[in-house]
N, C-alpha and C. Protein backbone atom coordinates (compact mmCIF):
# COMPACT_ATOMS: atom_id res chain seq x y z
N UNK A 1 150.56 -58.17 -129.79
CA UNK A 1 150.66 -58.30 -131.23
C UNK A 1 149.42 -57.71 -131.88
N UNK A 2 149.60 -56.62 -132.71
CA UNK A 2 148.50 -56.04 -133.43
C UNK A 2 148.11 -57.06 -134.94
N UNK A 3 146.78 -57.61 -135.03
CA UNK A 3 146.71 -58.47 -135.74
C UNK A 3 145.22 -57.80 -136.55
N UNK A 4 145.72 -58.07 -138.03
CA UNK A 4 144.58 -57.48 -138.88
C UNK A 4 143.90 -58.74 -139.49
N UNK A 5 142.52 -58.34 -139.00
CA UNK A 5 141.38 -58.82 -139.40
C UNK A 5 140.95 -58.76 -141.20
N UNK A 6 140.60 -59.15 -141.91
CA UNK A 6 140.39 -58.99 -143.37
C UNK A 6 139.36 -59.79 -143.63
N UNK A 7 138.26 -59.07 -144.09
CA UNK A 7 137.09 -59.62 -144.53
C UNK A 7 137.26 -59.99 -146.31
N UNK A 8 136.95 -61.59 -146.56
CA UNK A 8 137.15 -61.40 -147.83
C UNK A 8 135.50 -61.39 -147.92
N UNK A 9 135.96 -60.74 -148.77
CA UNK A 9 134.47 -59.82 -149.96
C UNK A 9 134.80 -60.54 -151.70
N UNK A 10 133.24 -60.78 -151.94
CA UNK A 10 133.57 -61.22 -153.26
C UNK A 10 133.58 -59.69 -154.47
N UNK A 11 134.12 -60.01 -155.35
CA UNK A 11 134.63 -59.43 -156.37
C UNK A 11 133.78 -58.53 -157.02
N UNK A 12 133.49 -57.09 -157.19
CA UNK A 12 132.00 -56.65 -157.54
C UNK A 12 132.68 -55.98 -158.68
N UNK A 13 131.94 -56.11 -160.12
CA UNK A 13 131.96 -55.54 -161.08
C UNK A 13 131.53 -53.50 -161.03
N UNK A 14 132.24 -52.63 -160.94
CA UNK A 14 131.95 -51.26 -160.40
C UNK A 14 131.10 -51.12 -161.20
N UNK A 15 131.19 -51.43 -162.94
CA UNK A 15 130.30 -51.02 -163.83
C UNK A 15 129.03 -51.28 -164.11
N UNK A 16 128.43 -52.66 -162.71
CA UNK A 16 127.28 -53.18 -162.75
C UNK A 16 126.81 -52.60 -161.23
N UNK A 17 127.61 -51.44 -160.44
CA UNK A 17 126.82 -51.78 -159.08
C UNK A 17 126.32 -50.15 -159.45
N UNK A 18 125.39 -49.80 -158.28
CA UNK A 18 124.57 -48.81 -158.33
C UNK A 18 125.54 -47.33 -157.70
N UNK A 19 125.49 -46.12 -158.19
CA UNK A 19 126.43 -45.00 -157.71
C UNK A 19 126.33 -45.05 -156.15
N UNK A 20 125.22 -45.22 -155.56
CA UNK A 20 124.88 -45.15 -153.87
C UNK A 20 125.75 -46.12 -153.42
N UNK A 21 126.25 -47.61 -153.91
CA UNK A 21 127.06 -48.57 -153.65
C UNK A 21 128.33 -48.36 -153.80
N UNK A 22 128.53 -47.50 -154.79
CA UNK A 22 130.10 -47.35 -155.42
C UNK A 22 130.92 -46.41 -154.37
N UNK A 23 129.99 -45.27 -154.03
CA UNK A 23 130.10 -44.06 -153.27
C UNK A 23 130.70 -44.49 -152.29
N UNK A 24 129.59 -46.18 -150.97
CA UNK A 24 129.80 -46.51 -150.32
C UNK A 24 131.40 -47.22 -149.94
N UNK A 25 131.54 -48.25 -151.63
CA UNK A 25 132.97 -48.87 -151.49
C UNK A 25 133.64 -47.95 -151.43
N UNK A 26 134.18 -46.60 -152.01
CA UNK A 26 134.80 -45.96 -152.06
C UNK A 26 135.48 -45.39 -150.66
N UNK A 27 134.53 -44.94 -150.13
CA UNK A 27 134.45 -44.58 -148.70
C UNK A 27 135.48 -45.88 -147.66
N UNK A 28 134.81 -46.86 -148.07
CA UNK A 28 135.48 -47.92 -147.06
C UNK A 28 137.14 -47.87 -147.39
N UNK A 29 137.25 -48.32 -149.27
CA UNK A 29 138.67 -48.20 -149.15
C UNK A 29 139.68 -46.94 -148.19
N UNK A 30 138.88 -46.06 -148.76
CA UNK A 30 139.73 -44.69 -148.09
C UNK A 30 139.66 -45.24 -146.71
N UNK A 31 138.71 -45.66 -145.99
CA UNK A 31 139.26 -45.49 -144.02
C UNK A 31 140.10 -46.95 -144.01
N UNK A 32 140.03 -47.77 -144.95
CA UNK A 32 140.79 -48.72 -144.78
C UNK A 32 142.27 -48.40 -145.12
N UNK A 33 142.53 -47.87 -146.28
CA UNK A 33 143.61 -47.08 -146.50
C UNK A 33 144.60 -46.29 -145.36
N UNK A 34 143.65 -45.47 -145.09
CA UNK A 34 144.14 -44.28 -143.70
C UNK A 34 144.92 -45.68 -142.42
N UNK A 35 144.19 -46.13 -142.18
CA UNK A 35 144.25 -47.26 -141.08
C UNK A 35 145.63 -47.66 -141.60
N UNK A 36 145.55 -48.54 -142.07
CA UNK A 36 146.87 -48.62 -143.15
C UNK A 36 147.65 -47.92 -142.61
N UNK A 37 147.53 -46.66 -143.03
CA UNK A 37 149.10 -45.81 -143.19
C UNK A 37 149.14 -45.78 -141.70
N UNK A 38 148.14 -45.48 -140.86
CA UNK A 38 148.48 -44.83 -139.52
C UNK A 38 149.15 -46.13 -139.15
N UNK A 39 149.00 -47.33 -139.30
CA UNK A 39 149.61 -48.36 -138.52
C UNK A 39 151.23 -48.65 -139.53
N UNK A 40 151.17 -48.42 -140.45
CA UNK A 40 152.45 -48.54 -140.90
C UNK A 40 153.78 -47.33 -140.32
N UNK A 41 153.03 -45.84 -139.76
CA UNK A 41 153.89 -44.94 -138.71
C UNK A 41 154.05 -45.30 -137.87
N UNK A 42 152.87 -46.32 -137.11
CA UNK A 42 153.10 -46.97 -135.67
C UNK A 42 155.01 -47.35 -135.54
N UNK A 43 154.26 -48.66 -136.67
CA UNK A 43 155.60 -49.88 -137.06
C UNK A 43 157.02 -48.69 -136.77
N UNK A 44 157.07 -48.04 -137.93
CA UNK A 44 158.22 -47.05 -138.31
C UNK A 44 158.37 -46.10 -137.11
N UNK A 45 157.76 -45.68 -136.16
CA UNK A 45 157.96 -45.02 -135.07
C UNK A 45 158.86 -46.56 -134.37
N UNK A 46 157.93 -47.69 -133.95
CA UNK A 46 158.57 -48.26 -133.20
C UNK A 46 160.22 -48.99 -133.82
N UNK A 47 160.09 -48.83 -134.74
CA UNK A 47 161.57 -49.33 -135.07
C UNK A 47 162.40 -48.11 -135.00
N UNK A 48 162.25 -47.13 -134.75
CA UNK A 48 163.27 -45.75 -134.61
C UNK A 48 163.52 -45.72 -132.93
N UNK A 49 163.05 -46.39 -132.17
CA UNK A 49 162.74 -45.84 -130.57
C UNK A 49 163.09 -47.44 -129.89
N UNK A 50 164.34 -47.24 -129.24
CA UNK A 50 164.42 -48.55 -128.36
C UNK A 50 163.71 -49.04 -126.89
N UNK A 51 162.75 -48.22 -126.75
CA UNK A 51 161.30 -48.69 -125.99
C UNK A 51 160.40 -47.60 -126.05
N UNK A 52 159.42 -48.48 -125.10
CA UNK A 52 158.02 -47.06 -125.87
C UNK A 52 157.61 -47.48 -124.49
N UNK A 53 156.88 -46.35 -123.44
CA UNK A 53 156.73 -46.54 -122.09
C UNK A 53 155.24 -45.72 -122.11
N UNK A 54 154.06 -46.15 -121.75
CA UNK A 54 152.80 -45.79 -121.25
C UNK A 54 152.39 -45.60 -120.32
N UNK A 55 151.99 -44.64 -119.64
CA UNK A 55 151.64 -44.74 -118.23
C UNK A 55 152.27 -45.77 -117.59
N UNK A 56 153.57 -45.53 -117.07
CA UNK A 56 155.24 -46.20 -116.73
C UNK A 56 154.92 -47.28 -117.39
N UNK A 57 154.42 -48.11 -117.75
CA UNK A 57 154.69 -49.50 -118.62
C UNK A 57 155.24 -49.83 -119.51
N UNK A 58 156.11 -50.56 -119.63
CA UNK A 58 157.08 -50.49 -120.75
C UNK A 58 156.09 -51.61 -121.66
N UNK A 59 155.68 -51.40 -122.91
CA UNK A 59 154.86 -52.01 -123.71
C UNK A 59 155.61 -52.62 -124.88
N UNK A 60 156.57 -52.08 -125.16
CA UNK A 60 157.76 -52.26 -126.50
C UNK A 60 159.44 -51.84 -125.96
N UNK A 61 159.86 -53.03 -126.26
CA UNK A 61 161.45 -52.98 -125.93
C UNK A 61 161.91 -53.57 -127.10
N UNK A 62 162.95 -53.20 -127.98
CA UNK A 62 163.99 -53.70 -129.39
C UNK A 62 163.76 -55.37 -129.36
N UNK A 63 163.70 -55.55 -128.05
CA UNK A 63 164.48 -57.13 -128.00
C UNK A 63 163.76 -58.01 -128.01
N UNK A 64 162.59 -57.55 -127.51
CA UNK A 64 161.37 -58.30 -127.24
C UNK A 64 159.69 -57.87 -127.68
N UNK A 65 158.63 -58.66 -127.96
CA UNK A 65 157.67 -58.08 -129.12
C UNK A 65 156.79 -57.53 -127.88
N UNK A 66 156.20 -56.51 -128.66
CA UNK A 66 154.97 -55.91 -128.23
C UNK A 66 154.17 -56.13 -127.26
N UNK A 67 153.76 -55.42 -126.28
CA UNK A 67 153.03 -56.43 -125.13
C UNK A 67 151.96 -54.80 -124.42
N UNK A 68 150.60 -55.79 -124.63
CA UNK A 68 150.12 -54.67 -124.04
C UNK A 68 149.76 -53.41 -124.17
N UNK A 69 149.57 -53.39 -125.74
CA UNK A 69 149.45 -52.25 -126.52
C UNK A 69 147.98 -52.56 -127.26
N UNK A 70 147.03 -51.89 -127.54
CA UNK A 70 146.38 -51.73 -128.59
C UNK A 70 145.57 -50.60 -129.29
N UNK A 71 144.94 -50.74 -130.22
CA UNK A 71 144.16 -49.11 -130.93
C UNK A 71 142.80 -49.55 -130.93
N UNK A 72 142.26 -48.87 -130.28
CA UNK A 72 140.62 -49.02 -130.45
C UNK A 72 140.16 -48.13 -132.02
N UNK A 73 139.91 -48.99 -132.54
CA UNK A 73 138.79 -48.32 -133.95
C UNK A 73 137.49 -48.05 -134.12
């Protein structure tokens, strides 16, 4: 089971933080974003494909959840 981690962060006013800070959030959303999408093709790959086999291991079958899979970040 691929399980997302979420840091809550408190609430920063953009119009009070410094451009070097803003630059920084900016940056994060975008790779957080990307991540995002790439794992939402994962999903949508695996629902098109009635198993998914890795170096012979069957890791994903329709019937049964995920096993043995993960993405290093």
């Amino acid at each position: 089971m691929i399980r997302l981690l979420r840091k809550r962060s408190k609430q920063k006013d953009l119009l009070k933080v410094s451009d070097a800070e803003k630059i920084r959030l900016l940056k994060e959303i975008e790779i957080s974003l990307q991540q995002k999408l790439v794992e939402a093709k994962l999903w949508q790959s695996l629902l098109e494909v009635e198993s998914l086999t890795i170096n012979g291991n069957i890791v994903y079958r329709g019937d049964e959840p995920l096993s043995g899979f993960f993405i290093r970040r």
